[in-house]
Protein backbone atom coordinates (compact mmCIF):
# COMPACT_ATOMS: atom_id res chain seq x y z
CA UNK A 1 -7.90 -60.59 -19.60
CA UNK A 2 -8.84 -57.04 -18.78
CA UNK A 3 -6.30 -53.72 -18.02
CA UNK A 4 -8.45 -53.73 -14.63
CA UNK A 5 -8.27 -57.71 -14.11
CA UNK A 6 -4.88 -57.41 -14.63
CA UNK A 7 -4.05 -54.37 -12.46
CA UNK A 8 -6.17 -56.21 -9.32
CA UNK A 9 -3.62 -59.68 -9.57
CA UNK A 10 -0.55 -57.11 -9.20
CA UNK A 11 -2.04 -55.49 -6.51
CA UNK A 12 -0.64 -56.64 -2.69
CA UNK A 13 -1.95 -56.38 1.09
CA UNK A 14 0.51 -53.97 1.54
CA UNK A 15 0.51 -51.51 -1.92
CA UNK A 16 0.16 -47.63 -1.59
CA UNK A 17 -1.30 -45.32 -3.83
CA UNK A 18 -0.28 -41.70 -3.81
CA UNK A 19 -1.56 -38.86 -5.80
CA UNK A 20 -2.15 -35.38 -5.12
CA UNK A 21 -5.27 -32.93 -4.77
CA UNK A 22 -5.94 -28.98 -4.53
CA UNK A 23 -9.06 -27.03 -3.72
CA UNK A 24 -9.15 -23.00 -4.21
CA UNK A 25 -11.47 -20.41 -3.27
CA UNK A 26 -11.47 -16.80 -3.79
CA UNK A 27 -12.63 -14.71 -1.39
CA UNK A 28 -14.02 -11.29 -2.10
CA UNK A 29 -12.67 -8.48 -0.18
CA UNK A 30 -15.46 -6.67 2.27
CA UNK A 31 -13.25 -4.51 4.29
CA UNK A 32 -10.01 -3.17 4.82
CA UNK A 33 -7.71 -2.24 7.97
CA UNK A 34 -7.05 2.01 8.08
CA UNK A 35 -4.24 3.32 9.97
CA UNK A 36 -4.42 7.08 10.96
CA UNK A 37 -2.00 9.44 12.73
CA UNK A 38 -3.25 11.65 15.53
CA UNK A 39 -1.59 14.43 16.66
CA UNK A 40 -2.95 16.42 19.31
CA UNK A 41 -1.22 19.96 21.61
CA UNK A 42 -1.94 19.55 25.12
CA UNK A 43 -1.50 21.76 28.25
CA UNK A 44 1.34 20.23 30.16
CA UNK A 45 -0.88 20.32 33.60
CA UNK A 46 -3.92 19.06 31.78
CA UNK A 47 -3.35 15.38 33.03
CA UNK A 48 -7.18 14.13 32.10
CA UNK A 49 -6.33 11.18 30.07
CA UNK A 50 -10.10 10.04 29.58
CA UNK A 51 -10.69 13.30 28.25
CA UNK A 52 -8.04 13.57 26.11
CA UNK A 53 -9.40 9.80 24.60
CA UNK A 54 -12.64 11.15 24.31
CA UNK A 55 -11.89 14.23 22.17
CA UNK A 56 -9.59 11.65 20.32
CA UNK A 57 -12.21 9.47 19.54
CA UNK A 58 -14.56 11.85 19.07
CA UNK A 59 -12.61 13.18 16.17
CA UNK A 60 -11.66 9.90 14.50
CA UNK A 61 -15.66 9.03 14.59
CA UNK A 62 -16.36 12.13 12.68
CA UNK A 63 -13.82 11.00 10.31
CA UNK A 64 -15.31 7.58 10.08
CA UNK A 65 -18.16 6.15 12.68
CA UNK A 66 -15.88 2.88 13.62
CA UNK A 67 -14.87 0.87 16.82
CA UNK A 68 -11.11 2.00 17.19
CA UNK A 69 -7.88 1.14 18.68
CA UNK A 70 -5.15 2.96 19.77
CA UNK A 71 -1.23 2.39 19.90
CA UNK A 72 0.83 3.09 23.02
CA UNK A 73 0.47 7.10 23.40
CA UNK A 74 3.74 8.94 23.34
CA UNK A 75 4.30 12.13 24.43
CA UNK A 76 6.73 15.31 23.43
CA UNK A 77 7.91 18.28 23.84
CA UNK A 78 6.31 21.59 22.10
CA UNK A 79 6.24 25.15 23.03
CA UNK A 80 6.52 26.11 26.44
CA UNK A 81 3.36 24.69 28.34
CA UNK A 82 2.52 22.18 25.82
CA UNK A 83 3.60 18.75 24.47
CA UNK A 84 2.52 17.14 21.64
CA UNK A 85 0.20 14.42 22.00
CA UNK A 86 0.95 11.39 19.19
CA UNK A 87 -0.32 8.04 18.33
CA UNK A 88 -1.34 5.81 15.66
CA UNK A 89 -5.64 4.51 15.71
CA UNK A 90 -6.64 1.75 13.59
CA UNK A 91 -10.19 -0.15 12.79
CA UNK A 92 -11.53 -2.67 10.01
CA UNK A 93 -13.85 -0.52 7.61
CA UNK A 94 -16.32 -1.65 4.99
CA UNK A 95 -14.40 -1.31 1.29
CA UNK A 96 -17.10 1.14 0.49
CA UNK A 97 -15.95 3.62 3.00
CA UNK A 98 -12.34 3.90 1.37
CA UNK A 99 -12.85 7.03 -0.91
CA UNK A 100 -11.15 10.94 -0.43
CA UNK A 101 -9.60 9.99 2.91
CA UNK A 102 -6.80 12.79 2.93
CA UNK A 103 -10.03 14.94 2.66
CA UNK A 104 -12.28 13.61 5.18
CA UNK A 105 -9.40 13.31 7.65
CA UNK A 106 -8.41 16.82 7.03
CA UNK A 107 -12.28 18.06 8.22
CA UNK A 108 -12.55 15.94 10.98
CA UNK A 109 -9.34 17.33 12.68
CA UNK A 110 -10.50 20.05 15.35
CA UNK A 111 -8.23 22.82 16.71
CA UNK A 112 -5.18 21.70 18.45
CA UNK A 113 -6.08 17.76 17.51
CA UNK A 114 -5.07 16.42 13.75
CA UNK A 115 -5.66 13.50 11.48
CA UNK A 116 -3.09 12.83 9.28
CA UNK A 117 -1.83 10.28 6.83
CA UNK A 118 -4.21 7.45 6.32
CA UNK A 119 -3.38 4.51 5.16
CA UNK A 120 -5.16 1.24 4.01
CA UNK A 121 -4.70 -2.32 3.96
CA UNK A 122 -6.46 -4.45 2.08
CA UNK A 123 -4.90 -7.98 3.35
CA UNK A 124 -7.79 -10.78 4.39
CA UNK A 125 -7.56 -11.07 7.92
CA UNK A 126 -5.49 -13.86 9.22
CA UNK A 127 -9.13 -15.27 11.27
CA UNK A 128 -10.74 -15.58 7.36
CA UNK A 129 -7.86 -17.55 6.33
CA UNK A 130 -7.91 -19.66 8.51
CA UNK A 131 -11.69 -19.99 8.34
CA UNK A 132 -11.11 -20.65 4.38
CA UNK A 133 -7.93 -23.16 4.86
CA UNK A 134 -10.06 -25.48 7.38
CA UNK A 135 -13.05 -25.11 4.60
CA UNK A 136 -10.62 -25.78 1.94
CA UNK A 137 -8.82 -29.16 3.77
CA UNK A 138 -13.01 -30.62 4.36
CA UNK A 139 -13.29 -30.40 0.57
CA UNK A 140 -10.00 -32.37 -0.04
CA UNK A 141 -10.45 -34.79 2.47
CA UNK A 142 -14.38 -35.66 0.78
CA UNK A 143 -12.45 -35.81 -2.58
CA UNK A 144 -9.90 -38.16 -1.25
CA UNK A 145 -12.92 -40.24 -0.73
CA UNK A 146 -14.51 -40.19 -3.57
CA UNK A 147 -11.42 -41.28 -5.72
CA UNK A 148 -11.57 -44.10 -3.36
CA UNK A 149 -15.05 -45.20 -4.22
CA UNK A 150 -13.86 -44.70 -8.29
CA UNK A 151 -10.21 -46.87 -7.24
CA UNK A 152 -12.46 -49.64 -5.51
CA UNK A 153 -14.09 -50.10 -8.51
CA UNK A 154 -11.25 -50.23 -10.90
CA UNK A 155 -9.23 -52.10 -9.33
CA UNK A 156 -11.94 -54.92 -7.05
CA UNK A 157 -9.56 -53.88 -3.83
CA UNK A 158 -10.79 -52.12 -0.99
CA UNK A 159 -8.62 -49.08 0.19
CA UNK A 160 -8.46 -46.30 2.61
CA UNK A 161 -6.90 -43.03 3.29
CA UNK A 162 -3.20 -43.98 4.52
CA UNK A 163 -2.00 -40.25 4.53
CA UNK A 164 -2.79 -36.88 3.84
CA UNK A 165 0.13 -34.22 4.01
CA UNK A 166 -1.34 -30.36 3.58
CA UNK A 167 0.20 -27.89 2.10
CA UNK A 168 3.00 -29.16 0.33
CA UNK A 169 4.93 -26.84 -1.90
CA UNK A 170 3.94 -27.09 -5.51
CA UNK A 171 5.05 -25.17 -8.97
CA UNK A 172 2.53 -22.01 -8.04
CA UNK A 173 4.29 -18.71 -7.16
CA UNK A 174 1.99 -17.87 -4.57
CA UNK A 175 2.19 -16.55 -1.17
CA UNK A 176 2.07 -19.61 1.68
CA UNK A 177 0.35 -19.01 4.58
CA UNK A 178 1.01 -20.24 8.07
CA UNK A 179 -1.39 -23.29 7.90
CA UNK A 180 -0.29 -24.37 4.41
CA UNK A 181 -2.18 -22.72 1.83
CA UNK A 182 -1.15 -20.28 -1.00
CA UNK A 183 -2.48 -16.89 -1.37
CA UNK A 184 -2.48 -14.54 -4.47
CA UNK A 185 -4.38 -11.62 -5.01
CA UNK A 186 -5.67 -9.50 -7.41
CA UNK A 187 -3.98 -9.62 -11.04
CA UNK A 188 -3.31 -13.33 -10.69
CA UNK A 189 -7.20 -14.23 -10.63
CA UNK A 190 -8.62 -11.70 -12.82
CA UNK A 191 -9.62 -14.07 -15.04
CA UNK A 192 -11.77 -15.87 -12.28
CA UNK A 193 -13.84 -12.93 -12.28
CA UNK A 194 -13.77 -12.02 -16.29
CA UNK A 195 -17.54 -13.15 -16.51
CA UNK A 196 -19.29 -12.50 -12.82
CA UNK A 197 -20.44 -9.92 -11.76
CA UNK A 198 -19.17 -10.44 -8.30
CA UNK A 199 -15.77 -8.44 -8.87
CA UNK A 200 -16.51 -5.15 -9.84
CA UNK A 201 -13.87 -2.85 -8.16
CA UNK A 202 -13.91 -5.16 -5.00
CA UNK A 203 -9.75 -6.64 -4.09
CA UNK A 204 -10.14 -10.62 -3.67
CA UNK A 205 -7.45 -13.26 -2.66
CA UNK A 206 -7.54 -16.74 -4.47
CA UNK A 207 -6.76 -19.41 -1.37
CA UNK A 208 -5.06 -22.48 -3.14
CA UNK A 209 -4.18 -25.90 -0.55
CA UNK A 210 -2.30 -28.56 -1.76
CA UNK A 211 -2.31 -32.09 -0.67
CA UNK A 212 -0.47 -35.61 -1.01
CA UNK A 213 -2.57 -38.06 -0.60
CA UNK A 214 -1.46 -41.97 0.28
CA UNK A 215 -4.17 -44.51 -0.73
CA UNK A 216 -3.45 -48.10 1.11
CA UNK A 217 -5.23 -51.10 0.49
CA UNK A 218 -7.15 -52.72 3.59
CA UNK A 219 -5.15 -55.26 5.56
């Protein structure tokens, strides 16, 4: 008697079969959030808001040409007939804009309005994770089923997809993210990249999900 022959007699209307699965993906950073600080001396009785945005904007386009948004505007005291003007503007660049930003902030700024301190942040946005993880789970879920067409055949039972549990915590020290998946950037997947020509100087996040699968027989 066959391993297999002998595997199908053991096997009961109501056995399980659990194992687990991961898909990955790495996705290649194409832009980055900037963060600026704008500082700005206004006439106390100049109360022209839309002007003052204008000039505002108009400053932070000549810095870079982008769609941006502001933080709540505070103002302060200054010398006597002014207050200072201050906020933070932010907007999604392409990774080939981030180069000499101290610079290019510093000759955008206009008299009596300043750009200062620019900072970047390369983290994928949240909406591209998402977008990945719900990629990533399709890929599991058609690999759950083809294990089922291999475990049909090897054991002459007919089974189906009992349970599938995402995201469950595994050995990787990775980052989880709020649907489930592990994120780790940079270093850890250099070696992904070692032969394409894909990487170059660009940031990329690997995007790992985990799953337990339950296999049960049909009833």
């Amino acid at each position: 008697m066959s391993d297999l022959t002998q595997l199908a007699e053991l096997i009961h209307p109501d056995d399980s079969m659990r194992f687990k699965l991961f898909a990955q993906k790495v996705i290649v950073q194409e832009d980055a959030r900037i963060t600026v600080e704008v500082h700005s001396l206004v006439s106390t009785s100049n109360n022209d808001r839309k002007a003052l945005e204008q000039k505002i904007r108009d400053a932070l386009n000549n810095f870079i040409k982008a769609d941006w948004a502001f933080s709540t505007i505070k103002r302060g005291g200054e010398a006597v007939g002014y207050e200072r003007v201050t906020l933070n503007a932010s907007t999604r660049i392409p990774v080939s804009e981030v180069y000499n930003l101290e610079e290019r902030a510093r000759q955008a700024s206009t008299e009596g309005l300043s750009l200062k301190e620019p900072q970047i942040n390369y983290s994928i946005p949240s909406a591209r994770v998402t977008e990945t993880v719900e990629e990533l789970r399709m890929q599991i879920i058609e690999d759950a089923k083809r294990q089922i067409e291999v475990i049909d055949k090897a054991t002459g039972r007919k089974w189906r997809i009992g349970d599938i549990g995402f995201g469950l915590q595994d050995s990787r020290s990775e980052m989880r993210t709020g649907k489930g998946a592990y994120r780790v950037s940079d270093d850890a997947i250099a070696d992904l990249f070692s032969e394409s020509d894909e990487a170059g100087m660009t940031s990329a996040e690997r995007i790992t999900l985990v799953a337990d699968v339950t296999l049960r027989t049909q009833r």
